[in-house]
PDB file of N, CA and C in Angstrom:
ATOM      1  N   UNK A   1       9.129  16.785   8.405  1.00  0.00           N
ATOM      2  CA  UNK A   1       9.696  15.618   9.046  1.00  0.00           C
ATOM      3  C   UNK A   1      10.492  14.813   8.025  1.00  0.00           C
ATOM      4  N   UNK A   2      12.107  14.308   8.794  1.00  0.00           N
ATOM      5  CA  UNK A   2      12.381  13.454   8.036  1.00  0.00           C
ATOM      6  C   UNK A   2      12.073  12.187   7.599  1.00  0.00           C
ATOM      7  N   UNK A   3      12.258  11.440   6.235  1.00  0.00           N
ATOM      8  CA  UNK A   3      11.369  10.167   6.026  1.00  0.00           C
ATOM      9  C   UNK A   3      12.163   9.024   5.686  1.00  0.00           C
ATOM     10  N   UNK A   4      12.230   7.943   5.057  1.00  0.00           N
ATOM     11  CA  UNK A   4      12.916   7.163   4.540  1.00  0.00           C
ATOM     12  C   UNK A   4      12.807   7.048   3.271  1.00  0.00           C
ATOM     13  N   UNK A   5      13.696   7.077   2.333  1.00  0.00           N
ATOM     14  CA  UNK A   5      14.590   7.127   1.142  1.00  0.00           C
ATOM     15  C   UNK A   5      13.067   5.932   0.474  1.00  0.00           C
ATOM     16  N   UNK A   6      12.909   5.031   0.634  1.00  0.00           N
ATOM     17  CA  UNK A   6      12.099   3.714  -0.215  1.00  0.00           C
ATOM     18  C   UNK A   6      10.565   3.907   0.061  1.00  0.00           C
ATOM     19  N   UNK A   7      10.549   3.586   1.178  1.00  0.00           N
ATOM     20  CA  UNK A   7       9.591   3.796   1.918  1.00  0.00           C
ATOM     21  C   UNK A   7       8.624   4.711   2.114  1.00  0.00           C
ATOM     22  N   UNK A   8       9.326   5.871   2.158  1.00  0.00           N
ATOM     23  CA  UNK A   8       9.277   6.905   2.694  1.00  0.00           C
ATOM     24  C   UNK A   8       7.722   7.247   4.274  1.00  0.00           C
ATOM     25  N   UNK A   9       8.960   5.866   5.182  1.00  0.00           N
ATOM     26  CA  UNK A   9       8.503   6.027   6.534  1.00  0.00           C
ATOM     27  C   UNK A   9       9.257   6.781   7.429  1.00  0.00           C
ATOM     28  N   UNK A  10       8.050   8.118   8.077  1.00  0.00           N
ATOM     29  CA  UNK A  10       8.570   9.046   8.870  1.00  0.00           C
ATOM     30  C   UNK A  10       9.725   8.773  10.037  1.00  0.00           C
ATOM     31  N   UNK A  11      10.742   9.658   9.882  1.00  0.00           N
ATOM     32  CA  UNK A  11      11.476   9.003  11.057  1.00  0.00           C
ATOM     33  C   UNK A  11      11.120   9.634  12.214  1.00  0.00           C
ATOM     34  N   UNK A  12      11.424   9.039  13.649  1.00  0.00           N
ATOM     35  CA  UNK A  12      11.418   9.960  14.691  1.00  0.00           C
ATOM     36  C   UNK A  12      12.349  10.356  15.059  1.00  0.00           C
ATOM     37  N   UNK A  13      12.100  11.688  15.341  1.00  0.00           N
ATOM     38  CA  UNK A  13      13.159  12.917  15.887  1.00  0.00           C
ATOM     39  C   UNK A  13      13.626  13.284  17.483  1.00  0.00           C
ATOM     40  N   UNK A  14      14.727  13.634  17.614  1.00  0.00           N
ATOM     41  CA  UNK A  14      15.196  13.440  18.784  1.00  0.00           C
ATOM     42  C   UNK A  14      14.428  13.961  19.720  1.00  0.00           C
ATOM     43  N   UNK A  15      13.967  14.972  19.776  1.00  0.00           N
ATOM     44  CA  UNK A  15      12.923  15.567  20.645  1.00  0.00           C
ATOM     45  C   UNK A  15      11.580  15.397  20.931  1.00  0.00           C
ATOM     46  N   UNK A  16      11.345  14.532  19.703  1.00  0.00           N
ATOM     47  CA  UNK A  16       9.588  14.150  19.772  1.00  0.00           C
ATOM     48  C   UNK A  16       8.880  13.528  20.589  1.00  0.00           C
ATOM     49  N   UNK A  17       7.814  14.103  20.845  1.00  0.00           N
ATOM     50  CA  UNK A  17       6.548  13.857  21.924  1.00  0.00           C
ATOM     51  C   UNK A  17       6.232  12.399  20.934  1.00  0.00           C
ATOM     52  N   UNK A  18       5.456  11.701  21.743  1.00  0.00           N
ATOM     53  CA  UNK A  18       4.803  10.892  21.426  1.00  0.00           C
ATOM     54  C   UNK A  18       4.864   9.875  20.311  1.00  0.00           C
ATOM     55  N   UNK A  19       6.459   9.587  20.577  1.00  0.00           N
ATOM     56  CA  UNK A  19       7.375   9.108  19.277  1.00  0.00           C
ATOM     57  C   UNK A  19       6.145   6.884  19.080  1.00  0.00           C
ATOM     58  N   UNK A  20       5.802   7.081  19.781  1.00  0.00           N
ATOM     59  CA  UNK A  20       5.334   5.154  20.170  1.00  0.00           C
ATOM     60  C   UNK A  20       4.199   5.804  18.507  1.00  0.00           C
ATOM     61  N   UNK A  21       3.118   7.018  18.630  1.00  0.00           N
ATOM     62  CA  UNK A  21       2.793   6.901  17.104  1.00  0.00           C
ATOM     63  C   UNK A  21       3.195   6.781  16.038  1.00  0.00           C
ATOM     64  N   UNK A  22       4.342   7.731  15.895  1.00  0.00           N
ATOM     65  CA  UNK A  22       5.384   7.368  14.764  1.00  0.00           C
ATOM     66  C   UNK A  22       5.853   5.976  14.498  1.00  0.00           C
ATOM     67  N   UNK A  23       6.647   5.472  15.788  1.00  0.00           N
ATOM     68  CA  UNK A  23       6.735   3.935  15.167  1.00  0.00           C
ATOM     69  C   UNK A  23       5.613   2.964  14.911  1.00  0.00           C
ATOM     70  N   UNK A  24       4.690   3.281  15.696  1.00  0.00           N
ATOM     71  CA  UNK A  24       3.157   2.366  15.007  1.00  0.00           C
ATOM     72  C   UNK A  24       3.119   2.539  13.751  1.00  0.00           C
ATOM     73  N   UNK A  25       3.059   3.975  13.265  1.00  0.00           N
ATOM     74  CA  UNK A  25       2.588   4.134  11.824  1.00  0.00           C
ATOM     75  C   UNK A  25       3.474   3.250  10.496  1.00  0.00           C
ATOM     76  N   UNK A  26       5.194   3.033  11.863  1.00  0.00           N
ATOM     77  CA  UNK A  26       6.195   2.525  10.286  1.00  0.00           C
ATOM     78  C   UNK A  26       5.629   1.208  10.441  1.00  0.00           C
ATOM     79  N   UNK A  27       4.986   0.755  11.646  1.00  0.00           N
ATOM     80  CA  UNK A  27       5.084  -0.798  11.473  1.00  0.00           C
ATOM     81  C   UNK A  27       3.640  -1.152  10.922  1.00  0.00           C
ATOM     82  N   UNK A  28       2.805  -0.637  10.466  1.00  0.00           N
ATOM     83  CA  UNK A  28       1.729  -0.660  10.230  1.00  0.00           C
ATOM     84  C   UNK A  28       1.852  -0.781   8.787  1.00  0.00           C
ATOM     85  N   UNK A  29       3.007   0.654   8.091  1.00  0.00           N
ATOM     86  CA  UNK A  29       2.907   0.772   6.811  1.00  0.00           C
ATOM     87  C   UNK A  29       3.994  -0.306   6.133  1.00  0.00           C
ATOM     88  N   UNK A  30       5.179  -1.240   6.745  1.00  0.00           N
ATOM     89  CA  UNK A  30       5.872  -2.500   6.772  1.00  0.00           C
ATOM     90  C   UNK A  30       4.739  -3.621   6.501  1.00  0.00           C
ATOM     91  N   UNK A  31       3.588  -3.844   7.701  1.00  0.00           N
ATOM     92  CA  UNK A  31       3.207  -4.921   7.902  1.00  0.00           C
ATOM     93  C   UNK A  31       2.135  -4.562   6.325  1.00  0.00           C
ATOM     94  N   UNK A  32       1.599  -3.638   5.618  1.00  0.00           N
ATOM     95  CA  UNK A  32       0.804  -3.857   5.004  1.00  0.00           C
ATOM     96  C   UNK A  32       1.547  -4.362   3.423  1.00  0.00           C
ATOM     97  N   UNK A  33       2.874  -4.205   3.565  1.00  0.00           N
ATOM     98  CA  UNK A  33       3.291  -4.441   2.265  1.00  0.00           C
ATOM     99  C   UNK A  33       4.332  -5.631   2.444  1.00  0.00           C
ATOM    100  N   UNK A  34       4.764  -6.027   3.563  1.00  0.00           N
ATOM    101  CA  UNK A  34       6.243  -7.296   3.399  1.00  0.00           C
ATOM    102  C   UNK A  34       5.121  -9.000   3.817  1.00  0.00           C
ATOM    103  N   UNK A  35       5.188  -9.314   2.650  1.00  0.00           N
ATOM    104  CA  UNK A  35       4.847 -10.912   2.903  1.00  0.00           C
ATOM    105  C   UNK A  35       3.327 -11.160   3.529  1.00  0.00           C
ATOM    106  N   UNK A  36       2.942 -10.236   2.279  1.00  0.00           N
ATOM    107  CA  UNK A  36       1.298 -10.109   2.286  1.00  0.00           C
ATOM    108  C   UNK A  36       0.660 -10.314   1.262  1.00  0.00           C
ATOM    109  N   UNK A  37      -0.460 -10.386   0.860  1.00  0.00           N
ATOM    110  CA  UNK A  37      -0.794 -10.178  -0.570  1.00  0.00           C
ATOM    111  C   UNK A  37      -2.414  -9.096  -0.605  1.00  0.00           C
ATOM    112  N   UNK A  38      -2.093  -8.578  -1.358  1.00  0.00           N
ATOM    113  CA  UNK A  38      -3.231  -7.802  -1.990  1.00  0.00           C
ATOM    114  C   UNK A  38      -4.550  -9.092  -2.045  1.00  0.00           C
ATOM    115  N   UNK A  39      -5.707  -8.213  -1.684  1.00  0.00           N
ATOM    116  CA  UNK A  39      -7.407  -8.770  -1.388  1.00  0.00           C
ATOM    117  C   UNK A  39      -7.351  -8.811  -3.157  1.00  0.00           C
ATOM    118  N   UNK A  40      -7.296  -7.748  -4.048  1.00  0.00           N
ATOM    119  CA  UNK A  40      -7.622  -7.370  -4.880  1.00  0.00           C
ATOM    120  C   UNK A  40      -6.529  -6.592  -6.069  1.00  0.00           C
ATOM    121  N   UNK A  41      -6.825  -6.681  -7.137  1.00  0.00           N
ATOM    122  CA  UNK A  41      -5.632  -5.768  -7.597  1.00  0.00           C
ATOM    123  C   UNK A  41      -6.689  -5.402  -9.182  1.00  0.00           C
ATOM    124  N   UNK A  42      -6.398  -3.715  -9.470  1.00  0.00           N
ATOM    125  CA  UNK A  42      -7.155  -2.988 -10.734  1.00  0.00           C
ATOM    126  C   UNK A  42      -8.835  -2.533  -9.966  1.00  0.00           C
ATOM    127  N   UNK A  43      -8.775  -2.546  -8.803  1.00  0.00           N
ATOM    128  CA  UNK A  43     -10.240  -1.850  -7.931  1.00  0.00           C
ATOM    129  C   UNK A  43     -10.007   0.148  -7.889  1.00  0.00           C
ATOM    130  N   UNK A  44     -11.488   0.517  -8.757  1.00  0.00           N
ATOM    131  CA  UNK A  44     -11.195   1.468  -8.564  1.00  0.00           C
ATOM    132  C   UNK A  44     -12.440   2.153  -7.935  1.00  0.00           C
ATOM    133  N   UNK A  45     -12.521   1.484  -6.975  1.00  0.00           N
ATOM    134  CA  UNK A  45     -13.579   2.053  -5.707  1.00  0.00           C
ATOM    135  C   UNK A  45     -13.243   1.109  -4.413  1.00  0.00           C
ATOM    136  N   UNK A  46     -13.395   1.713  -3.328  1.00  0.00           N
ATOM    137  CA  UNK A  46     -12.762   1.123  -2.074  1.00  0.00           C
ATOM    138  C   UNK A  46     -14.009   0.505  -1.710  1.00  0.00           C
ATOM    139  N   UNK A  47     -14.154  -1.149  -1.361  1.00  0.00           N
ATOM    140  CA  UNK A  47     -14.620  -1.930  -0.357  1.00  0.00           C
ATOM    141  C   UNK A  47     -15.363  -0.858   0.746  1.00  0.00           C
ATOM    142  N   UNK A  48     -16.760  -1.401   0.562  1.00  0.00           N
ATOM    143  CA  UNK A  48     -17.946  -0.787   1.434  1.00  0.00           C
ATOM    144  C   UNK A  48     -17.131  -1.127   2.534  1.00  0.00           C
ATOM    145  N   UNK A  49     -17.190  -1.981   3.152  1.00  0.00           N
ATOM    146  CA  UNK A  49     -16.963  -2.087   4.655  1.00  0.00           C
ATOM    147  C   UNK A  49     -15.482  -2.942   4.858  1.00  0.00           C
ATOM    148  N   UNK A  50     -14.425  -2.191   5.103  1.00  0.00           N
ATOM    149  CA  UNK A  50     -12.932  -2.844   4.950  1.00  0.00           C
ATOM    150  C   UNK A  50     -12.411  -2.847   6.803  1.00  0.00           C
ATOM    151  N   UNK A  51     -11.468  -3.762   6.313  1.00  0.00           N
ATOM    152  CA  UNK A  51     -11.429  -4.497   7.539  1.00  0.00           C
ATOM    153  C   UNK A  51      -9.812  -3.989   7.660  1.00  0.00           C
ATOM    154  N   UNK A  52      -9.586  -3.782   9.275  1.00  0.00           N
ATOM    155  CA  UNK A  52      -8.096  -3.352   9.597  1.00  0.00           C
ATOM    156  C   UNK A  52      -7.285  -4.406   8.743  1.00  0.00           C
ATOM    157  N   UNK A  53      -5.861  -3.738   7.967  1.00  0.00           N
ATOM    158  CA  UNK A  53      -5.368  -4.568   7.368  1.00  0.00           C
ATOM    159  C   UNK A  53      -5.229  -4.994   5.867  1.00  0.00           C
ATOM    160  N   UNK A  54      -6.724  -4.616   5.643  1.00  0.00           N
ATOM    161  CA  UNK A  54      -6.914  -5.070   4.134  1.00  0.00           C
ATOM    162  C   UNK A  54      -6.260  -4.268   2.904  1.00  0.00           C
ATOM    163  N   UNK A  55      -5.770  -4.943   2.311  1.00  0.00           N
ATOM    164  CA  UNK A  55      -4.433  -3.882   0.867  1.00  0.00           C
ATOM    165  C   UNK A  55      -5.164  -4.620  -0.382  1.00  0.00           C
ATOM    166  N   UNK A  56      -5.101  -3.288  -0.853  1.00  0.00           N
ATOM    167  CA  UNK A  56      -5.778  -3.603  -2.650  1.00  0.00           C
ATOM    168  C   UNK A  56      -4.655  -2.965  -3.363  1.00  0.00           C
ATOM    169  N   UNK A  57      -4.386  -3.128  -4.624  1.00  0.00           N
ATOM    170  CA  UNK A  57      -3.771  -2.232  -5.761  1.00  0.00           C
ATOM    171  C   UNK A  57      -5.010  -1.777  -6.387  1.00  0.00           C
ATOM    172  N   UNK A  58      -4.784  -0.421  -6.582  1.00  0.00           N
ATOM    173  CA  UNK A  58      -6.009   0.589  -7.396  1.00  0.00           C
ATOM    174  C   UNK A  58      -5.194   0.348  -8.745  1.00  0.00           C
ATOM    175  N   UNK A  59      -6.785   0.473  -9.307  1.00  0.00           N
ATOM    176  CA  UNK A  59      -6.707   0.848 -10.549  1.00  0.00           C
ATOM    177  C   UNK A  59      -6.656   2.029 -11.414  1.00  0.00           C
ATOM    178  N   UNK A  60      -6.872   1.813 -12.530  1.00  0.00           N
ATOM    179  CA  UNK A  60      -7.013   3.287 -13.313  1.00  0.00           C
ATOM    180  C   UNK A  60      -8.485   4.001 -12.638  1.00  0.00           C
ATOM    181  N   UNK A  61      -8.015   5.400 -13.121  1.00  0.00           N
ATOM    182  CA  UNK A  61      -9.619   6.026 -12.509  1.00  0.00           C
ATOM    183  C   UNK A  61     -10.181   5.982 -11.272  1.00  0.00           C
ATOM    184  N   UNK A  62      -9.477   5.571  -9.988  1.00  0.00           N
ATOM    185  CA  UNK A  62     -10.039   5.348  -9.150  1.00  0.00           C
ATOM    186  C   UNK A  62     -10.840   6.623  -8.828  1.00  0.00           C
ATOM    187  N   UNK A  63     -11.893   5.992  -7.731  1.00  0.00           N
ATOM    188  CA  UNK A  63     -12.888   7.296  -6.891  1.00  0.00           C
ATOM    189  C   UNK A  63     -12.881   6.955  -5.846  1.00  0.00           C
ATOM    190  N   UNK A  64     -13.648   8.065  -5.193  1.00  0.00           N
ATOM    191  CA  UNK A  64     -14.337   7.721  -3.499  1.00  0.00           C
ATOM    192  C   UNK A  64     -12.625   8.115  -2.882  1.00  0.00           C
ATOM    193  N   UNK A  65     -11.918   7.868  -1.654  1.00  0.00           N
ATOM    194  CA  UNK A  65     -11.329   7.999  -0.988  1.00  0.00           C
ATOM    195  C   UNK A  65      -9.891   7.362  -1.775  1.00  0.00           C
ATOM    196  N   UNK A  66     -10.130   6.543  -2.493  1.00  0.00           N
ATOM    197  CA  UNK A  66      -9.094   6.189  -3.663  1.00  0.00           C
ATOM    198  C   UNK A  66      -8.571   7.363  -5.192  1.00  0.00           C
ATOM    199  N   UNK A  67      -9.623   7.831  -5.031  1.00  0.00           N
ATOM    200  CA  UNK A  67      -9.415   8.947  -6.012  1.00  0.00           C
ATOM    201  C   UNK A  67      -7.837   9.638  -6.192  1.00  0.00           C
ATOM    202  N   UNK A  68      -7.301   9.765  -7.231  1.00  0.00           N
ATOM    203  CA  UNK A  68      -6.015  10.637  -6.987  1.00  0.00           C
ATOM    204  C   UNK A  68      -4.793   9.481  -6.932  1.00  0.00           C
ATOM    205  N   UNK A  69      -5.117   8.023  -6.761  1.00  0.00           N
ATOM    206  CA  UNK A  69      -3.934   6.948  -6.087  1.00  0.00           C
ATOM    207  C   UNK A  69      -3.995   5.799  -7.201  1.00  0.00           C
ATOM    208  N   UNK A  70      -4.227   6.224  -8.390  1.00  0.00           N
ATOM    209  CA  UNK A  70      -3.688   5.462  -9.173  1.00  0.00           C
ATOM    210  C   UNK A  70      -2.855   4.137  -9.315  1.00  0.00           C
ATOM    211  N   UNK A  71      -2.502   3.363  -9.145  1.00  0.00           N
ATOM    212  CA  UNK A  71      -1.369   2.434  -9.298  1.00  0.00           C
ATOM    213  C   UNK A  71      -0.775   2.155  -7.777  1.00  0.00           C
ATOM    214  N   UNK A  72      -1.428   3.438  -6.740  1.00  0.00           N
ATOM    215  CA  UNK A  72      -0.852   2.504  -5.177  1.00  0.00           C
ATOM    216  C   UNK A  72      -0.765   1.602  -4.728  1.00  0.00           C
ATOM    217  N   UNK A  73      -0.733   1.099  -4.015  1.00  0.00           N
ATOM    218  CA  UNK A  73      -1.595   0.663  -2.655  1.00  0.00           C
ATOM    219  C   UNK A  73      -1.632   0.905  -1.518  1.00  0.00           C
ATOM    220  N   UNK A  74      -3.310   0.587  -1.810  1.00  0.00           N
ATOM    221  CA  UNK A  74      -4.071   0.969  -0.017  1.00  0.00           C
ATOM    222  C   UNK A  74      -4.237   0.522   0.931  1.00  0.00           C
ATOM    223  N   UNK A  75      -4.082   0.675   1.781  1.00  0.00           N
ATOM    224  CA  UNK A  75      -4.235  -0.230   3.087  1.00  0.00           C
ATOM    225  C   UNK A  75      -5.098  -0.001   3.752  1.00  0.00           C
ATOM    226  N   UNK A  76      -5.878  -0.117   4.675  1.00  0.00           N
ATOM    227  CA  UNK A  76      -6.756   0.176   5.241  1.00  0.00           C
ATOM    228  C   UNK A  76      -6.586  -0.415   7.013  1.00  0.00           C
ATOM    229  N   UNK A  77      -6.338   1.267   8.190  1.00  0.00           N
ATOM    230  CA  UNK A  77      -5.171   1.082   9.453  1.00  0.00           C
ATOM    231  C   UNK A  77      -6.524   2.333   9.844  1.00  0.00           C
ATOM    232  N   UNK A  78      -7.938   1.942  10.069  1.00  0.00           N
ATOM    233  CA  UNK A  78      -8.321   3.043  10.878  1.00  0.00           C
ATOM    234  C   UNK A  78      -9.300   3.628   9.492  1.00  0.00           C
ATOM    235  N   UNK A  79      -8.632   4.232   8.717  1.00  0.00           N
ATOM    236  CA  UNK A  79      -8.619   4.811   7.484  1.00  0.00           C
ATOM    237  C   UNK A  79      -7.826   4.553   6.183  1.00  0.00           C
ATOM    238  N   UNK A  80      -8.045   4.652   5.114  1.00  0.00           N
ATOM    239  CA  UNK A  80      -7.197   4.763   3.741  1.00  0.00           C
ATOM    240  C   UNK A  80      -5.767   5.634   3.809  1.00  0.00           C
ATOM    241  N   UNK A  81      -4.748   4.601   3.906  1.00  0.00           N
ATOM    242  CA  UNK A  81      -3.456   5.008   3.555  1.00  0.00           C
ATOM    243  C   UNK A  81      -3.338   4.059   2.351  1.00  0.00           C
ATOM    244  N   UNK A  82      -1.819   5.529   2.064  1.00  0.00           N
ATOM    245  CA  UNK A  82      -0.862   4.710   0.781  1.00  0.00           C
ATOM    246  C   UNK A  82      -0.107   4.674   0.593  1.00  0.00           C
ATOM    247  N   UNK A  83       0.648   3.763  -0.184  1.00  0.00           N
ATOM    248  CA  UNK A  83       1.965   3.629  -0.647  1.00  0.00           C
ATOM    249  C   UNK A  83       2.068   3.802  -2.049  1.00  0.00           C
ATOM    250  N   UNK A  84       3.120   4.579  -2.285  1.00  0.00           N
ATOM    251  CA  UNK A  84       3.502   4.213  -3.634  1.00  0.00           C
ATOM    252  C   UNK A  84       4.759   3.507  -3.663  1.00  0.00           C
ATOM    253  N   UNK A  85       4.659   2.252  -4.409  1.00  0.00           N
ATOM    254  CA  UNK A  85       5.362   1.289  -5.379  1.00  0.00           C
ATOM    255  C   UNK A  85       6.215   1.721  -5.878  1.00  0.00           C
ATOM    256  N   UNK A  86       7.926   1.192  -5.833  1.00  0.00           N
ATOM    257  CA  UNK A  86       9.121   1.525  -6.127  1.00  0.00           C
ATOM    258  C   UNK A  86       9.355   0.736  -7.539  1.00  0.00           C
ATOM    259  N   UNK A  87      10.021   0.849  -8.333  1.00  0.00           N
ATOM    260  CA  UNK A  87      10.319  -0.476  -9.109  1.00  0.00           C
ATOM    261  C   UNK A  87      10.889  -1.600  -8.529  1.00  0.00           C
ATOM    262  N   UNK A  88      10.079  -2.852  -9.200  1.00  0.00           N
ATOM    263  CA  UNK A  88      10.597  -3.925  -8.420  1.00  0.00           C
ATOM    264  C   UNK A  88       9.886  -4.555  -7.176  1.00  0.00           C
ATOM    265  N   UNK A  89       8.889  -3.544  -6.798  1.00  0.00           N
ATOM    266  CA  UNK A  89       7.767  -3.782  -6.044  1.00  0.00           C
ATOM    267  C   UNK A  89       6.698  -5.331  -6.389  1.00  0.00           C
ATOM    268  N   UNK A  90       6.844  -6.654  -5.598  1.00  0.00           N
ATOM    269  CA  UNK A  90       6.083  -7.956  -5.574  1.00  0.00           C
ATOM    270  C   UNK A  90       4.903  -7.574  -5.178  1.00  0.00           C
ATOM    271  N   UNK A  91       3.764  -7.893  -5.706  1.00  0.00           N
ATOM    272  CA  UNK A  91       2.367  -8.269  -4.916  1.00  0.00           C
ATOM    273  C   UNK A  91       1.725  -9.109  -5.457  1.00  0.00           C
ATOM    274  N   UNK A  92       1.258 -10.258  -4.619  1.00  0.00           N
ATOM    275  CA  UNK A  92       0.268 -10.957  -5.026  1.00  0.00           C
ATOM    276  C   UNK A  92      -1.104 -10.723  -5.069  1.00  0.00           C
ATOM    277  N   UNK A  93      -1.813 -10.520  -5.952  1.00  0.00           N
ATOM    278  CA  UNK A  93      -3.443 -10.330  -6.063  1.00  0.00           C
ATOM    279  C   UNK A  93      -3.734 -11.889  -5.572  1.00  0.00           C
ATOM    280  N   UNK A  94      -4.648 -11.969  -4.505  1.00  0.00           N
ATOM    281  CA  UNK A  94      -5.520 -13.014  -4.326  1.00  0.00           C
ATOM    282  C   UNK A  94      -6.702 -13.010  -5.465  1.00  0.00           C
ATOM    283  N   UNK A  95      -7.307 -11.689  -5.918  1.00  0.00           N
ATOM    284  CA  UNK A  95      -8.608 -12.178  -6.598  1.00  0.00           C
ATOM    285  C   UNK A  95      -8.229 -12.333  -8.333  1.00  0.00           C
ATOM    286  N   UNK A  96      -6.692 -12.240  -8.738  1.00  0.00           N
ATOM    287  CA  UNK A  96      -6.697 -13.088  -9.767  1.00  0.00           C
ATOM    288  C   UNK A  96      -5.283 -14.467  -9.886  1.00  0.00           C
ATOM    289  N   UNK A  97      -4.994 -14.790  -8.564  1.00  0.00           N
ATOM    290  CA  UNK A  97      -4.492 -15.899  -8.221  1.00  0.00           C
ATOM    291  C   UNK A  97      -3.225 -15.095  -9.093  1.00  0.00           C
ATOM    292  N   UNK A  98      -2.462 -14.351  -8.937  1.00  0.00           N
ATOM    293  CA  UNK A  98      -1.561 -13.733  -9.948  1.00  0.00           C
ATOM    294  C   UNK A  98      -0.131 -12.839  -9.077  1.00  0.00           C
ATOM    295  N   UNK A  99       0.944 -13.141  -9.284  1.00  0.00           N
ATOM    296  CA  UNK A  99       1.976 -12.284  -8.572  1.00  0.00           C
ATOM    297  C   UNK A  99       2.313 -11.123  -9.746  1.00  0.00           C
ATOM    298  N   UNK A 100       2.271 -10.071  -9.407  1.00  0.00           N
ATOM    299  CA  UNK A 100       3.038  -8.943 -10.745  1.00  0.00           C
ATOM    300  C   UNK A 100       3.965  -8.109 -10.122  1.00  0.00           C
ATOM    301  N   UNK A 101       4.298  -7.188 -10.877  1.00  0.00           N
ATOM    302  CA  UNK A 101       5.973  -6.642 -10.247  1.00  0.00           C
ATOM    303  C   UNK A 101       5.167  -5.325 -11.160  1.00  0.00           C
ATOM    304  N   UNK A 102       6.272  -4.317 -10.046  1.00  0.00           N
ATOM    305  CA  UNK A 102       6.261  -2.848 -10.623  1.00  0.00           C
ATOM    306  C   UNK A 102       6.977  -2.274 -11.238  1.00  0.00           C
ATOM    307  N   UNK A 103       7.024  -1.989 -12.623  1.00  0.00           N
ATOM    308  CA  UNK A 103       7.968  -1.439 -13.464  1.00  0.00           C
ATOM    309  C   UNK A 103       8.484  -0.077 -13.134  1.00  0.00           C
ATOM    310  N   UNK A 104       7.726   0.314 -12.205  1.00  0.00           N
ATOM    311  CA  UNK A 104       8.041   2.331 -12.288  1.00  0.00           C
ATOM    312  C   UNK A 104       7.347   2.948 -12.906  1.00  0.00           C
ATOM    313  N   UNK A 105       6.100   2.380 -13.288  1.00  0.00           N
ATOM    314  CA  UNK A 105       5.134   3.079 -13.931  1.00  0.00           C
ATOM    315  C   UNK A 105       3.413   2.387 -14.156  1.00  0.00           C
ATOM    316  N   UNK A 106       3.818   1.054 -14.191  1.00  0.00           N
ATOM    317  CA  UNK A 106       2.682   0.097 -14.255  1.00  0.00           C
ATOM    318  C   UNK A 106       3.348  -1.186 -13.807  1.00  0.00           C
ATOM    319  N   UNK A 107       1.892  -2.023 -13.275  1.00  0.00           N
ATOM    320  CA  UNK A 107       1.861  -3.288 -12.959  1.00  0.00           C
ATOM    321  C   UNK A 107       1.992  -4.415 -13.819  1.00  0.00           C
ATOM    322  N   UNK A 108       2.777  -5.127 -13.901  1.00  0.00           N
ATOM    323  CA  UNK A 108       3.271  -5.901 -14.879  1.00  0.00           C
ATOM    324  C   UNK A 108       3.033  -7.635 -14.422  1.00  0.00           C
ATOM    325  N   UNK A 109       2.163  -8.873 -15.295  1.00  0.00           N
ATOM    326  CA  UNK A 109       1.967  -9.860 -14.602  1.00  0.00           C
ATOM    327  C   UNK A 109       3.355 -10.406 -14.361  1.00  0.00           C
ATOM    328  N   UNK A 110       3.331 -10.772 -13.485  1.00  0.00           N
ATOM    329  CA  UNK A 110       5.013 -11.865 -13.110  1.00  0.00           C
ATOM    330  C   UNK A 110       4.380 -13.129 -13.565  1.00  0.00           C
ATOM    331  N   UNK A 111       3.611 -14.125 -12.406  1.00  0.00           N
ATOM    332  CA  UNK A 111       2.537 -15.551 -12.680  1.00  0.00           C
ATOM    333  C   UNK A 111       1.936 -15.589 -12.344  1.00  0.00           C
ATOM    334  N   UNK A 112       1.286 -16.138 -12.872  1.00  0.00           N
ATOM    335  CA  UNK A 112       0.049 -16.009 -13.284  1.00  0.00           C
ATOM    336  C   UNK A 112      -0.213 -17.885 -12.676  1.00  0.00           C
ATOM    337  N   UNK A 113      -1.067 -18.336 -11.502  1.00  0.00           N
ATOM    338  CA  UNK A 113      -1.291 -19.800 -11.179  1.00  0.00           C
ATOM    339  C   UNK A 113      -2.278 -20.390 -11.187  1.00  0.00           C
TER     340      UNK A 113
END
């Protein structure tokens, strides 16, 4: 399937069945990253009991269902999805009151309040 260039949210195809999932999934994977902020940021084990909605930035080493997602972020829509971070990528961590930006390789503090 084709995807989007940044994003890389699936597009729907002219023929496709049941295209209303596909667009749920882009607006799901939009709503977890535009004008939101991260619960958490450097967690490298996923929240016992997570709530539709909730986005962390992993840390180094992650495990459990985070394992393998290094530097993402996760969202949590049902189950653990992810994104990976473009350069230039904003998130605010709520649990260290802190905005940082993505270099293309690591998380970098922006401010720190």
């Amino acid at each position: 399937m084709a995807v989007t260039n940044n994003m890389e949210v699936t597009l729907v195809e002219q023929s496709q069945s049941q295209k209303e999932v596909t667009v749920n999934e882009a607006f799901a994977r939009f709503d977890a990253i535009l004008n939101t902020a991260a619960i958490g940021k450097d967690w490298t084990a996923p929240p016992g009991s997570p709530a539709n909605g909730d986005v962390y930035i992993i840390g180094a080493s992650a495990t459990g269902d985070w394992a393998g997602h290094d530097g993402e972020i996760a969202y949590f829509d049902q189950v653990w999805k992810f994104i990976t971070p473009k350069e230039g990528c904003l998130m605010w961590a709520a649990d260290q009151t802190a905005l940082f930006v993505y270099s293309g390789s690591v998380w970098n503090l922006l401010v720190d309040i």
